[in-house]
PDB file of N, CA and C in Angstrom:
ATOM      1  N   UNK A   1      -4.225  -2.409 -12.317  1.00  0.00           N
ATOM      2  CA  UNK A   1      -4.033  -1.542 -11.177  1.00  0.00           C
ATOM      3  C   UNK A   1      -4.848  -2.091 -10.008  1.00  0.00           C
ATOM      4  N   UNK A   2      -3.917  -1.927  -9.013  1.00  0.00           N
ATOM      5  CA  UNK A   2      -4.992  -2.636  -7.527  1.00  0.00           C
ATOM      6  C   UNK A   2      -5.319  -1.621  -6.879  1.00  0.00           C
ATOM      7  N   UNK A   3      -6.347  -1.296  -6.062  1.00  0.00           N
ATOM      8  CA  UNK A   3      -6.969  -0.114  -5.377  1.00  0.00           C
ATOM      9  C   UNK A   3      -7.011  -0.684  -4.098  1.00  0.00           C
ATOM     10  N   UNK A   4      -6.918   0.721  -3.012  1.00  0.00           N
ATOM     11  CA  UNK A   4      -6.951   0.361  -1.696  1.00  0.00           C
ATOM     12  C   UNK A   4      -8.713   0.810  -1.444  1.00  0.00           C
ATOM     13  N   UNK A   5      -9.195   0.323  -0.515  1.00  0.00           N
ATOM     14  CA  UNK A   5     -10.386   0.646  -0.234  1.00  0.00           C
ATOM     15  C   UNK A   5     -10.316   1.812   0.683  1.00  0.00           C
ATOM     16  N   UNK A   6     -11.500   2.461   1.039  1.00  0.00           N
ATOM     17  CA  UNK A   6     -12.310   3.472   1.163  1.00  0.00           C
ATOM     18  C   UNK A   6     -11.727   3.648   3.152  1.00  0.00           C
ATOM     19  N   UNK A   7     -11.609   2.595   3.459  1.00  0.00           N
ATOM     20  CA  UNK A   7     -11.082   2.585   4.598  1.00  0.00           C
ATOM     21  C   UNK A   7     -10.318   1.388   5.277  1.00  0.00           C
ATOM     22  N   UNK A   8      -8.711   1.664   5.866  1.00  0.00           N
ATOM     23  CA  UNK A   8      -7.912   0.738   6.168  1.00  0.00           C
ATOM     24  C   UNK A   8      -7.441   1.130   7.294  1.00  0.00           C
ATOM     25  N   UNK A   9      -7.891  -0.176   8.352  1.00  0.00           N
ATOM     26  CA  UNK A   9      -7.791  -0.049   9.490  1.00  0.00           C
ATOM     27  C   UNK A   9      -7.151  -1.021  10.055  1.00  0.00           C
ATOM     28  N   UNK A  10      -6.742  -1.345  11.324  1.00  0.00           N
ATOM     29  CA  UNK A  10      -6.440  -2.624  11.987  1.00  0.00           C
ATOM     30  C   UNK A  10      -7.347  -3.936  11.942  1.00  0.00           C
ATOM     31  N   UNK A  11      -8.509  -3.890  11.688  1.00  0.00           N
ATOM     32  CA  UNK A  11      -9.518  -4.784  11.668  1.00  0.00           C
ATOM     33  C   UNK A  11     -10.046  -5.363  10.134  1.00  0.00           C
ATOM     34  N   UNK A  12      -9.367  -4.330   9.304  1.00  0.00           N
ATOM     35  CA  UNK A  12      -9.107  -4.890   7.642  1.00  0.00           C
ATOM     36  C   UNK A  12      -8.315  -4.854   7.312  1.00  0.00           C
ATOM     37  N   UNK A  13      -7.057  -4.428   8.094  1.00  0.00           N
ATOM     38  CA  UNK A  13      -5.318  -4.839   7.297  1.00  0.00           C
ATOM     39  C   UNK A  13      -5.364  -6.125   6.684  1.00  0.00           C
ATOM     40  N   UNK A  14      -5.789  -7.350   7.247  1.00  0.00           N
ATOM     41  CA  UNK A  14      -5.463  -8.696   6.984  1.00  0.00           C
ATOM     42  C   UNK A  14      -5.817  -8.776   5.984  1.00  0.00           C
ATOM     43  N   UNK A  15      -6.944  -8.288   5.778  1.00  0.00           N
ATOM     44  CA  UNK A  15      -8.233  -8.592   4.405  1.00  0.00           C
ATOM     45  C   UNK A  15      -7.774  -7.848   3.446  1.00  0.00           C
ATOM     46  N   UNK A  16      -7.341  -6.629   3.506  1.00  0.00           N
ATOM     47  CA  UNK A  16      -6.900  -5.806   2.682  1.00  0.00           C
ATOM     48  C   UNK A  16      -5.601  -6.506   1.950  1.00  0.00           C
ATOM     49  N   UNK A  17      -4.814  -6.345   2.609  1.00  0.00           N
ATOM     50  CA  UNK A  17      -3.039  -7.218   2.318  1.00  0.00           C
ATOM     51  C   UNK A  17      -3.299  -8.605   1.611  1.00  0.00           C
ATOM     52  N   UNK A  18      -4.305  -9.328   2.249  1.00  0.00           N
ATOM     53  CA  UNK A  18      -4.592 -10.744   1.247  1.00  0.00           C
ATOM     54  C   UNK A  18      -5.267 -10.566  -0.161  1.00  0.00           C
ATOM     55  N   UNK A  19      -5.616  -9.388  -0.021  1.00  0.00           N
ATOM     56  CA  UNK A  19      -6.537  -8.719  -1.525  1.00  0.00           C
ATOM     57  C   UNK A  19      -5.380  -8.184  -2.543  1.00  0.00           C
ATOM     58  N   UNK A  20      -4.528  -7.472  -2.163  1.00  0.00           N
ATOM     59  CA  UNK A  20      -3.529  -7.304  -2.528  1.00  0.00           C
ATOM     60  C   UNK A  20      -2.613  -8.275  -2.965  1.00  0.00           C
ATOM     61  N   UNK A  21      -2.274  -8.999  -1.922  1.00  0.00           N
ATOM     62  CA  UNK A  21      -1.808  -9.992  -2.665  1.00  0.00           C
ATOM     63  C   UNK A  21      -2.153 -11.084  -3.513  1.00  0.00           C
ATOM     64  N   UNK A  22      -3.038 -11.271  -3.503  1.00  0.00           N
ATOM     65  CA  UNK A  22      -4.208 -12.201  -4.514  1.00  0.00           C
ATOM     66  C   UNK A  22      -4.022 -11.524  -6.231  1.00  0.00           C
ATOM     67  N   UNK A  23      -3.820 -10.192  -5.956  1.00  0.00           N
ATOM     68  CA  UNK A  23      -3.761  -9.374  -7.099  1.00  0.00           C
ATOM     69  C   UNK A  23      -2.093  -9.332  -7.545  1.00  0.00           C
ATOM     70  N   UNK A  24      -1.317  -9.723  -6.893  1.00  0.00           N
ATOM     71  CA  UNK A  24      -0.074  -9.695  -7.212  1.00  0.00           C
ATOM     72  C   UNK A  24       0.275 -10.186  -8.744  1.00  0.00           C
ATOM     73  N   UNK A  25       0.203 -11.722  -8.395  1.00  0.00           N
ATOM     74  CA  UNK A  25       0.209 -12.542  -9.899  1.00  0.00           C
ATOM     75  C   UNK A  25      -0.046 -12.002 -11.110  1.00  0.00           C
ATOM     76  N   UNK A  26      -1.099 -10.792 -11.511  1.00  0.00           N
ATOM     77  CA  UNK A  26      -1.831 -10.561 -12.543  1.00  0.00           C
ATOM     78  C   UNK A  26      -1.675  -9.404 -12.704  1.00  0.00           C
ATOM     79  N   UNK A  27      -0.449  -8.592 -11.856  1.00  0.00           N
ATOM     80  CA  UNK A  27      -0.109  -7.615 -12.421  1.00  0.00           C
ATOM     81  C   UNK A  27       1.372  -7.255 -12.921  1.00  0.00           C
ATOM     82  N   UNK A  28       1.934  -6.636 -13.474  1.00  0.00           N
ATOM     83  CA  UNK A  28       3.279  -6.456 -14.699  1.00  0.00           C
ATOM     84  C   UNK A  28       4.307  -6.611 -13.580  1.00  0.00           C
ATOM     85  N   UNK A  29       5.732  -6.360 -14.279  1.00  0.00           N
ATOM     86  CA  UNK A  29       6.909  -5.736 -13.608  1.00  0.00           C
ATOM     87  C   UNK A  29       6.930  -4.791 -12.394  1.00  0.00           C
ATOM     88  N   UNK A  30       6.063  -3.987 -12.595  1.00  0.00           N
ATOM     89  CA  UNK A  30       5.357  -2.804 -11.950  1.00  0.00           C
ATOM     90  C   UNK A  30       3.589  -2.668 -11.520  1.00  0.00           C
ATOM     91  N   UNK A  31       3.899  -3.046 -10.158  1.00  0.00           N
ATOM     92  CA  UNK A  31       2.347  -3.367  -9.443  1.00  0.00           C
ATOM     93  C   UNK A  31       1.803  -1.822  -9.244  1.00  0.00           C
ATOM     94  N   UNK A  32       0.965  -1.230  -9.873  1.00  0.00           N
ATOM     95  CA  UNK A  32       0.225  -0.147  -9.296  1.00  0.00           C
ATOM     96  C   UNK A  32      -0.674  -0.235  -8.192  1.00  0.00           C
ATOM     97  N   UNK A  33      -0.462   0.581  -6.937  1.00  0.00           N
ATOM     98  CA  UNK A  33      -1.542   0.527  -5.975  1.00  0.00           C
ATOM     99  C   UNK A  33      -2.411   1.791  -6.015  1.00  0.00           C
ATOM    100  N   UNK A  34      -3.434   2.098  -6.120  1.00  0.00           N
ATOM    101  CA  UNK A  34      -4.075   3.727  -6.408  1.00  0.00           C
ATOM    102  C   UNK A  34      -4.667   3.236  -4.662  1.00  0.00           C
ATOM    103  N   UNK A  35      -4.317   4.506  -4.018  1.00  0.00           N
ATOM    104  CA  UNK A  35      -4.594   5.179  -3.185  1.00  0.00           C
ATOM    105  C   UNK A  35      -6.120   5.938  -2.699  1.00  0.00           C
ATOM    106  N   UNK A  36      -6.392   6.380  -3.681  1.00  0.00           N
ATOM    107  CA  UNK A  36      -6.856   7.905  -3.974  1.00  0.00           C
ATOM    108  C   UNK A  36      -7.931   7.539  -3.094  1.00  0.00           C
ATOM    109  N   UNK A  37      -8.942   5.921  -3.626  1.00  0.00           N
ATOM    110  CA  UNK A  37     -10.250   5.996  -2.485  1.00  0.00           C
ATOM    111  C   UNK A  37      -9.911   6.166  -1.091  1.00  0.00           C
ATOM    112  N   UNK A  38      -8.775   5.999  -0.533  1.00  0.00           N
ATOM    113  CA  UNK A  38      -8.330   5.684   0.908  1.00  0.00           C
ATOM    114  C   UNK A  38      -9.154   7.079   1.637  1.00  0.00           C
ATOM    115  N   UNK A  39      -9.567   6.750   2.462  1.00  0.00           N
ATOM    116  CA  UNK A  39     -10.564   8.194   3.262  1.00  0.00           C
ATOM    117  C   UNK A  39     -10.141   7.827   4.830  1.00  0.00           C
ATOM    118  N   UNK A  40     -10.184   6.955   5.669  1.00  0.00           N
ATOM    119  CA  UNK A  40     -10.239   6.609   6.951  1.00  0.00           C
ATOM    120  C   UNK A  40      -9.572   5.375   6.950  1.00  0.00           C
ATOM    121  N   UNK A  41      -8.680   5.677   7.537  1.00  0.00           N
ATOM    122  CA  UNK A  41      -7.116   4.810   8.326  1.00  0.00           C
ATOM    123  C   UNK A  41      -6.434   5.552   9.255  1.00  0.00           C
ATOM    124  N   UNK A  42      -5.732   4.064   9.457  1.00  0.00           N
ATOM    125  CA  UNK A  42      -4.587   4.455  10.979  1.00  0.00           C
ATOM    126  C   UNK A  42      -3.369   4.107  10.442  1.00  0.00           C
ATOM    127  N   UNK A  43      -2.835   3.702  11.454  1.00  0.00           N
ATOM    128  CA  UNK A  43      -0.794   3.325  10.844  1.00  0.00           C
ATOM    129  C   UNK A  43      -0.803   2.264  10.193  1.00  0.00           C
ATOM    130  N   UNK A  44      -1.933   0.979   9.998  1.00  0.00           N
ATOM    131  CA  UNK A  44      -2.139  -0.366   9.765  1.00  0.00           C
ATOM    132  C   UNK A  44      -2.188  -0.085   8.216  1.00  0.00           C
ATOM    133  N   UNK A  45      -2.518   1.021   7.453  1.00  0.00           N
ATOM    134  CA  UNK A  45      -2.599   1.256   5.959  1.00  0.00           C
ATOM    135  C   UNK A  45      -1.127   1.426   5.747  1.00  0.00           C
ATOM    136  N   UNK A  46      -0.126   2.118   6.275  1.00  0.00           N
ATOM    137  CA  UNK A  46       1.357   1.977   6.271  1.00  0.00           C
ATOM    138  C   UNK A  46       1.767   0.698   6.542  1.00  0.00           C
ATOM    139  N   UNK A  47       1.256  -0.395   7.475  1.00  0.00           N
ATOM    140  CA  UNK A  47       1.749  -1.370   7.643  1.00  0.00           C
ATOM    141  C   UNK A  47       1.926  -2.716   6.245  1.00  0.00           C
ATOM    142  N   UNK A  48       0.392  -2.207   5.699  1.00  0.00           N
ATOM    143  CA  UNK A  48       0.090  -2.812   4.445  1.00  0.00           C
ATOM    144  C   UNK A  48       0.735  -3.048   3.386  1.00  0.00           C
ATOM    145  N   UNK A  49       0.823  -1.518   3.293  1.00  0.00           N
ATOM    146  CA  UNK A  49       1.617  -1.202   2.302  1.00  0.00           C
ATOM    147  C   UNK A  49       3.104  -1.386   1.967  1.00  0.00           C
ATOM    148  N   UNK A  50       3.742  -1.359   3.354  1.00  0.00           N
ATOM    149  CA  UNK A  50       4.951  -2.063   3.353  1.00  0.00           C
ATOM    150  C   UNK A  50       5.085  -3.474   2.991  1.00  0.00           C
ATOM    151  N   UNK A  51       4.406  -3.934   4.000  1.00  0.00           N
ATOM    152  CA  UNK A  51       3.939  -5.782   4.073  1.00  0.00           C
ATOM    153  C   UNK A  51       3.922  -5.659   1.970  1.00  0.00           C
ATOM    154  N   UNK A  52       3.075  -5.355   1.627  1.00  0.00           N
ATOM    155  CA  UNK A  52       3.041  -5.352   0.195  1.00  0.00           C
ATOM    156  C   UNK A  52       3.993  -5.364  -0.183  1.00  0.00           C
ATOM    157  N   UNK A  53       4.787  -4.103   0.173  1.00  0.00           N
ATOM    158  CA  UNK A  53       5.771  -3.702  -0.941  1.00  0.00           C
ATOM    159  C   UNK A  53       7.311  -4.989  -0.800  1.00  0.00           C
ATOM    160  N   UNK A  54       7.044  -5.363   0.276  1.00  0.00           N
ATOM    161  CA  UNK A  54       8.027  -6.566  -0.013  1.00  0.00           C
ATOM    162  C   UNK A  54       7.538  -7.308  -0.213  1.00  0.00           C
ATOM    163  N   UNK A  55       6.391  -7.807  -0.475  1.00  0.00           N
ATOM    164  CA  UNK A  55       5.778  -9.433  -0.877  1.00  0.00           C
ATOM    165  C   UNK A  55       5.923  -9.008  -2.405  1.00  0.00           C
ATOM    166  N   UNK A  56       5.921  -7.798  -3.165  1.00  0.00           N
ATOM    167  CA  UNK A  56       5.794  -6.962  -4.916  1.00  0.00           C
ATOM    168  C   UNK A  56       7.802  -7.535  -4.587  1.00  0.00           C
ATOM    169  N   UNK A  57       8.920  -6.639  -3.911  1.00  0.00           N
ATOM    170  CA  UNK A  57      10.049  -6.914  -3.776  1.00  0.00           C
ATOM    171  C   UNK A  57      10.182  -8.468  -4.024  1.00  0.00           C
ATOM    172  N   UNK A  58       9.625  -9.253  -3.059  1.00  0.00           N
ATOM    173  CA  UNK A  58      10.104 -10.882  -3.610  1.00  0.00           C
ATOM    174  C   UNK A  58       9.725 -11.741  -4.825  1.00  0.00           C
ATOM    175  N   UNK A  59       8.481 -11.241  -5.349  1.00  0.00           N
ATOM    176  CA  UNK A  59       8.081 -11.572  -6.437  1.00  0.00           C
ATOM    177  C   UNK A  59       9.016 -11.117  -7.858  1.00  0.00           C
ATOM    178  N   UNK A  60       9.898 -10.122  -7.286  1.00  0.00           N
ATOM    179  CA  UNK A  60      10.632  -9.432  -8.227  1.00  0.00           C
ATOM    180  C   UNK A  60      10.214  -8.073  -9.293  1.00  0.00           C
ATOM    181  N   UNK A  61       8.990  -7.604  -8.332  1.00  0.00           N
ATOM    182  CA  UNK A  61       7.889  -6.733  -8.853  1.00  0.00           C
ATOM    183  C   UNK A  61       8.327  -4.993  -8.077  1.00  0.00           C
ATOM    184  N   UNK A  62       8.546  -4.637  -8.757  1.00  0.00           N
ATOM    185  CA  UNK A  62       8.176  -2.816  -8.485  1.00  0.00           C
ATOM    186  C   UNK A  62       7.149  -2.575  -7.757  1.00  0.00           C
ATOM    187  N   UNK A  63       6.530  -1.477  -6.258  1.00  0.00           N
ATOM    188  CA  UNK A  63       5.478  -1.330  -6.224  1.00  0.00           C
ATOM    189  C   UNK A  63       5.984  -0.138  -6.311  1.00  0.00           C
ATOM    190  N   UNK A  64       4.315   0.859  -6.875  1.00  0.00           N
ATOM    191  CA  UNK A  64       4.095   2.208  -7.477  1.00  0.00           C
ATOM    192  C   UNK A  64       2.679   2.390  -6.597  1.00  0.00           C
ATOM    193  N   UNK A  65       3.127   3.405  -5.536  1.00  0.00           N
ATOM    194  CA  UNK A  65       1.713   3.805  -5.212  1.00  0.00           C
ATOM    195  C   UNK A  65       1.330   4.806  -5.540  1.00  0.00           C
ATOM    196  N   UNK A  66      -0.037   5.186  -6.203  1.00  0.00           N
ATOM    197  CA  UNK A  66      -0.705   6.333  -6.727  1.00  0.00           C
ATOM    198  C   UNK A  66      -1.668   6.797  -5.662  1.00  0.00           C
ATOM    199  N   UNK A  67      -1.555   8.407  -5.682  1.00  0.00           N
ATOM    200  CA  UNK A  67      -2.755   8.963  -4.987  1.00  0.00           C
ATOM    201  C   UNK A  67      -2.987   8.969  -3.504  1.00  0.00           C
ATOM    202  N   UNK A  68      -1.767   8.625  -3.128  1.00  0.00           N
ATOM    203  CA  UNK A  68      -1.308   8.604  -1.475  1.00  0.00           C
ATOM    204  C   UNK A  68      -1.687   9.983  -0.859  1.00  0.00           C
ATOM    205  N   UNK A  69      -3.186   9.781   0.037  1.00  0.00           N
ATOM    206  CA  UNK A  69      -3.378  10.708   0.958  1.00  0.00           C
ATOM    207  C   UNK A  69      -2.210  11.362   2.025  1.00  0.00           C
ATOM    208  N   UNK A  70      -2.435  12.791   1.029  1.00  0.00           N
ATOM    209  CA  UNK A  70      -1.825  13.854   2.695  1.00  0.00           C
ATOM    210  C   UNK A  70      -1.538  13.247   3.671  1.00  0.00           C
ATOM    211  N   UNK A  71      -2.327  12.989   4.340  1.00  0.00           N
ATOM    212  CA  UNK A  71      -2.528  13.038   6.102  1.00  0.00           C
ATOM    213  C   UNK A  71      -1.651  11.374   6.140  1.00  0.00           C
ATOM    214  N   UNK A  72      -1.746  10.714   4.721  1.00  0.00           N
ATOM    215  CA  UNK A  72      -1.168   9.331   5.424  1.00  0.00           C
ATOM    216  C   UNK A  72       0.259   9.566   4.928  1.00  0.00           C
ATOM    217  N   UNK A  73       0.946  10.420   4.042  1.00  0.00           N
ATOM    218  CA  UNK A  73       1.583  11.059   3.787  1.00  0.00           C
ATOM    219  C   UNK A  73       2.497  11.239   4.718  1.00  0.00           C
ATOM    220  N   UNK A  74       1.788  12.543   5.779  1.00  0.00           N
ATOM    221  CA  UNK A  74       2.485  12.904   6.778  1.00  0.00           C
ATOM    222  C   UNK A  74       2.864  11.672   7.854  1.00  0.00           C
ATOM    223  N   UNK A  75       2.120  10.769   8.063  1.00  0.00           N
ATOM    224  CA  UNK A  75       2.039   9.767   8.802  1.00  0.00           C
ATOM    225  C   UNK A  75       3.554   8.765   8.769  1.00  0.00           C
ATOM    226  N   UNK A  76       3.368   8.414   7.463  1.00  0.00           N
ATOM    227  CA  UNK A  76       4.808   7.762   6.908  1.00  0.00           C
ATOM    228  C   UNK A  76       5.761   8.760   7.136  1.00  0.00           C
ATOM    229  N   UNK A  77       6.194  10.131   7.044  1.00  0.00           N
ATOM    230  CA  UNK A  77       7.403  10.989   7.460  1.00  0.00           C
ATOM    231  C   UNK A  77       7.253  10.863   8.979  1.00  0.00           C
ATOM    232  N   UNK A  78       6.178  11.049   9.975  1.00  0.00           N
ATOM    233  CA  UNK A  78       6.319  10.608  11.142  1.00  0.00           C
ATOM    234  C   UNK A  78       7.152   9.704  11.407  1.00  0.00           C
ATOM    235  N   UNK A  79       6.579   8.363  10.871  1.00  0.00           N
ATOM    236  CA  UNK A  79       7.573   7.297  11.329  1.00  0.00           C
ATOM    237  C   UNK A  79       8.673   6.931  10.617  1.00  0.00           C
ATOM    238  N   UNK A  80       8.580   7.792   9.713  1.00  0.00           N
ATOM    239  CA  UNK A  80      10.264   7.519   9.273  1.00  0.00           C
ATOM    240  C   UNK A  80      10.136   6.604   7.911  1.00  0.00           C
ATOM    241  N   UNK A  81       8.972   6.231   7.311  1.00  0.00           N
ATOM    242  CA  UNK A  81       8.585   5.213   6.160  1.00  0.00           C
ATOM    243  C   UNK A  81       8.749   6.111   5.039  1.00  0.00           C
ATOM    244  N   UNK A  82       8.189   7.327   5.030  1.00  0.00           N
ATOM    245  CA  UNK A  82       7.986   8.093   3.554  1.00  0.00           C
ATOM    246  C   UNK A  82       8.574   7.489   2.591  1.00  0.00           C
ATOM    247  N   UNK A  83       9.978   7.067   2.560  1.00  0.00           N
ATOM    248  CA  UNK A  83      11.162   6.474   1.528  1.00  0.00           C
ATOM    249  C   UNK A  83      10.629   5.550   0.624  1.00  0.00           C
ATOM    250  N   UNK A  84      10.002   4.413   1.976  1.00  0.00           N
ATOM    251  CA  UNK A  84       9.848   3.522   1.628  1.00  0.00           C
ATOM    252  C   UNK A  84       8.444   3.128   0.678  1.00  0.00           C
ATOM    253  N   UNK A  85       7.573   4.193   0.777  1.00  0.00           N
ATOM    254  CA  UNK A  85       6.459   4.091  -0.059  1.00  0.00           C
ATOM    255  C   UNK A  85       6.745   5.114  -1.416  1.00  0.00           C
ATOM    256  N   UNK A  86       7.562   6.214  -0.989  1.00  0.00           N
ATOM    257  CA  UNK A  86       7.502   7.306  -2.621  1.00  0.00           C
ATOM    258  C   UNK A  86       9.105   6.592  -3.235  1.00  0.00           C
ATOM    259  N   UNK A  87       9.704   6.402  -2.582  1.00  0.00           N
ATOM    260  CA  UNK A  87      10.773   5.214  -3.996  1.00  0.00           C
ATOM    261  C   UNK A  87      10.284   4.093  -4.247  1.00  0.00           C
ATOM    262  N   UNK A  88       9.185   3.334  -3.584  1.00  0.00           N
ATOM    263  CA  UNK A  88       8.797   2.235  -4.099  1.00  0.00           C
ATOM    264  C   UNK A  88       8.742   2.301  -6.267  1.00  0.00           C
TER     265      UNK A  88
END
């Protein structure tokens, strides 16, 4: 399981997403992302997570995110993403 950190912002998207993907290789059919530490972010944690979820898509990998904060929750139905992170 890969974990998002404690806070994802514009100034650690890059770092974050390369962490993620570093972790790609070494995880199943089905990449788990746990959420849950996420406390302080902007839209750049949606950006991630997308960016992810097709780099998991080309690898031929499932992503499964666990523990997706409320508020980033609402954020993704804002822009119209929700889909794209709860059918992942």
């Amino acid at each position: 399981m890969l974990r998002l950190p404690a806070e994802l912002n514009h100034a650690s998207a890059n770092a974050c997403l390369a962490q993620l993907a570093e972790g790609l290789s070494t995880e199943a059919a089905e990449v788990v992302v746990d959420a849950q530490a996420l406390q302080h972010f902007d839209s750049s944690a949606l950006a991630v997570l997308i960016e992810f979820r097709r780099a998991c898509s080309g690898a031929g990998k499932a992503l499964i995110v666990q523990g997706l904060p409320p508020r980033l929750r609402d954020l993704a139905a804002l822009y119209g993403v929700e889909e794209l992170l709860l059918s992942a």
